[in-house]
N, C-alpha and C. Protein backbone atom coordinates (compact mmCIF):
# COMPACT_ATOMS: atom_id res chain seq x y z
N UNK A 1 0.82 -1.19 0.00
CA UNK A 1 0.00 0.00 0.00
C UNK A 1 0.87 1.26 0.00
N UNK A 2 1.93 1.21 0.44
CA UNK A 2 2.59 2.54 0.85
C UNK A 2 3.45 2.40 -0.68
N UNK A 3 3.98 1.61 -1.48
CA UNK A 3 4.23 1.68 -3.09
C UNK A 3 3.23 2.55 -3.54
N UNK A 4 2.05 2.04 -3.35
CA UNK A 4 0.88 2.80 -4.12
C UNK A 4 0.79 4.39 -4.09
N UNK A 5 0.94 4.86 -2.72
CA UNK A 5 0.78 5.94 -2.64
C UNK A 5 2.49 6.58 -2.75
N UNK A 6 3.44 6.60 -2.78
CA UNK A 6 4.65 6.92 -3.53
C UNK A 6 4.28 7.27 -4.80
N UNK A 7 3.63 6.25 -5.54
CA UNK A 7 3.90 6.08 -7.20
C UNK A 7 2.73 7.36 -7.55
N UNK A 8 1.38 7.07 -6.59
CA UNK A 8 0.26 8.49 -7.24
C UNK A 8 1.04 9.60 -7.18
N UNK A 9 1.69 9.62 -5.52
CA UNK A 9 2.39 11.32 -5.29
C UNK A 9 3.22 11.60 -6.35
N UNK A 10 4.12 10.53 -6.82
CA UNK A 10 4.92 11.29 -8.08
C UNK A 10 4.17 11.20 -9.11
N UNK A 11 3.02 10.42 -9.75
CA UNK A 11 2.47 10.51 -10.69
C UNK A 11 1.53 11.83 -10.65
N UNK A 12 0.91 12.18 -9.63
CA UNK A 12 0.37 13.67 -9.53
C UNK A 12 1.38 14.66 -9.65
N UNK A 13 2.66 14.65 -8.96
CA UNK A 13 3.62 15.83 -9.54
C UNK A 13 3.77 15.96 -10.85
N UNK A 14 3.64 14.75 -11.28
CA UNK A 14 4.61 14.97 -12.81
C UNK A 14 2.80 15.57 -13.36
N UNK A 15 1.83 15.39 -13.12
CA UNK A 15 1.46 16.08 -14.16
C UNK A 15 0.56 16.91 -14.06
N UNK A 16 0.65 17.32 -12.52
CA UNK A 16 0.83 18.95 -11.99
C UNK A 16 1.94 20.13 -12.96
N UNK A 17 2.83 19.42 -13.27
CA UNK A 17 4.20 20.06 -13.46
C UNK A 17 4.12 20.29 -15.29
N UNK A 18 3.53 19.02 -15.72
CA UNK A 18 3.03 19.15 -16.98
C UNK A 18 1.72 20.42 -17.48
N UNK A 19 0.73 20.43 -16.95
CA UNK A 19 0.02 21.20 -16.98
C UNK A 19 0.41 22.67 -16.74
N UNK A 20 1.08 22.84 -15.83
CA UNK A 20 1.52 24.42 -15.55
C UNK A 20 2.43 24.89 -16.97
N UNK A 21 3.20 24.00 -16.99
CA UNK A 21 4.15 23.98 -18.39
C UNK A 21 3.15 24.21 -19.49
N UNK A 22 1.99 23.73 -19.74
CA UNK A 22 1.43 23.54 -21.02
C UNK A 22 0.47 25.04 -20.48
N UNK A 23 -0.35 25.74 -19.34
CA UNK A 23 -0.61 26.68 -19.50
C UNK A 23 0.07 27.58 -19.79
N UNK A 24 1.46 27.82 -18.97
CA UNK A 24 1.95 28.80 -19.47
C UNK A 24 2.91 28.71 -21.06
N UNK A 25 3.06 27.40 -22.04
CA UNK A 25 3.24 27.77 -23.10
C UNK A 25 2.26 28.36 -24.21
N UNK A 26 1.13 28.19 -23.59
CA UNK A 26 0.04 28.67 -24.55
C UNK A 26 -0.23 29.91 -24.65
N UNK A 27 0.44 31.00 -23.46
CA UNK A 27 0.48 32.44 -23.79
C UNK A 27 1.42 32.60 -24.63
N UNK A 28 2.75 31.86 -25.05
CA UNK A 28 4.02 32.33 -25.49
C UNK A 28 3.37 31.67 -27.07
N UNK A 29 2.85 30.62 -27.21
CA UNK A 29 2.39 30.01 -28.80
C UNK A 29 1.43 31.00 -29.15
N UNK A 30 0.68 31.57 -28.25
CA UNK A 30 -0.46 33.00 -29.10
C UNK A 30 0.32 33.77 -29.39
N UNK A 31 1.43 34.28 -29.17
CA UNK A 31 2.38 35.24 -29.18
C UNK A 31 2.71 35.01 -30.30
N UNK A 32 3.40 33.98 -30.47
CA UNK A 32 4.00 33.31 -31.63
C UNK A 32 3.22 33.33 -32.95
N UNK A 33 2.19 32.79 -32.70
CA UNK A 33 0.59 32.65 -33.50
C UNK A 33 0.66 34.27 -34.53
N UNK A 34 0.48 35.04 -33.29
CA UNK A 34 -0.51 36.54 -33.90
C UNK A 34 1.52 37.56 -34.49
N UNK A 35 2.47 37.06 -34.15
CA UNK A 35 3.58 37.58 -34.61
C UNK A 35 3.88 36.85 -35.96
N UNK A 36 3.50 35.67 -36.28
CA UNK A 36 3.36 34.76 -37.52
C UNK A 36 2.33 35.97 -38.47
N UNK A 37 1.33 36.22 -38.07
CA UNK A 37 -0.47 36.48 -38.84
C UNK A 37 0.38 38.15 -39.45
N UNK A 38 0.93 38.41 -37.98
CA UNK A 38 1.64 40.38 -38.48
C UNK A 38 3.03 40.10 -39.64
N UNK A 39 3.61 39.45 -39.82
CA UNK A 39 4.37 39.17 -40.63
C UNK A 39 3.89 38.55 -41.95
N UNK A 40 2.68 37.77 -42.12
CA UNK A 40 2.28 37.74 -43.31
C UNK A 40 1.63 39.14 -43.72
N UNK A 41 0.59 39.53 -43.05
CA UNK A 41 -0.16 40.63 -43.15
C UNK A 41 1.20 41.68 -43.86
N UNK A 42 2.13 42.05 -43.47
CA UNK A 42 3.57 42.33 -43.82
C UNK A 42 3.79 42.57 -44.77
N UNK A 43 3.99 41.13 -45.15
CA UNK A 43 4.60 40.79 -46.24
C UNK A 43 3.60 40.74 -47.85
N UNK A 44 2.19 40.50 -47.13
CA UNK A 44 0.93 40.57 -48.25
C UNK A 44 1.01 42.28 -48.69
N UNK A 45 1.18 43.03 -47.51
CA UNK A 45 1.18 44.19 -48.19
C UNK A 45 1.90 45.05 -48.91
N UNK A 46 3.30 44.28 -48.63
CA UNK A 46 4.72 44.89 -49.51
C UNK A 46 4.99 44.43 -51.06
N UNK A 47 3.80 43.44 -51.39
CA UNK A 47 3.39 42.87 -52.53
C UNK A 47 4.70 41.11 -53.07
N UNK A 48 4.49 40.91 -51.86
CA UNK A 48 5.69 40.03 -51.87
C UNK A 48 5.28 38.66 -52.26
N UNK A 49 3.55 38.08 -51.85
CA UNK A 49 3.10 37.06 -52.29
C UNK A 49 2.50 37.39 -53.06
């Protein structure tokens, strides 16, 4: 029994630790996202495509 509860506690860290990671990359990928959209927008208007 005491295996069991070892293995949840680290299996809940790890994906406690996962999740925080994946919220906070999803502000930095919108970032990424809408700096992608301003660089075509950019480039559509400098007559480049």
């Amino acid at each position: 029994m005491e295996d069991f509860w070892a293995s949840a506690v680290q299996s809940g860290f790890a994906v406690a630790v996962a999740g925080y990671l994946l919220v906070r990359m999803e502000s930095r990928l919108q970032e990424l996202t809408n700096a992608i959209r301003d660089l075509q927008v950019a480039i559509v208007n400098r007559g480049g495509i």
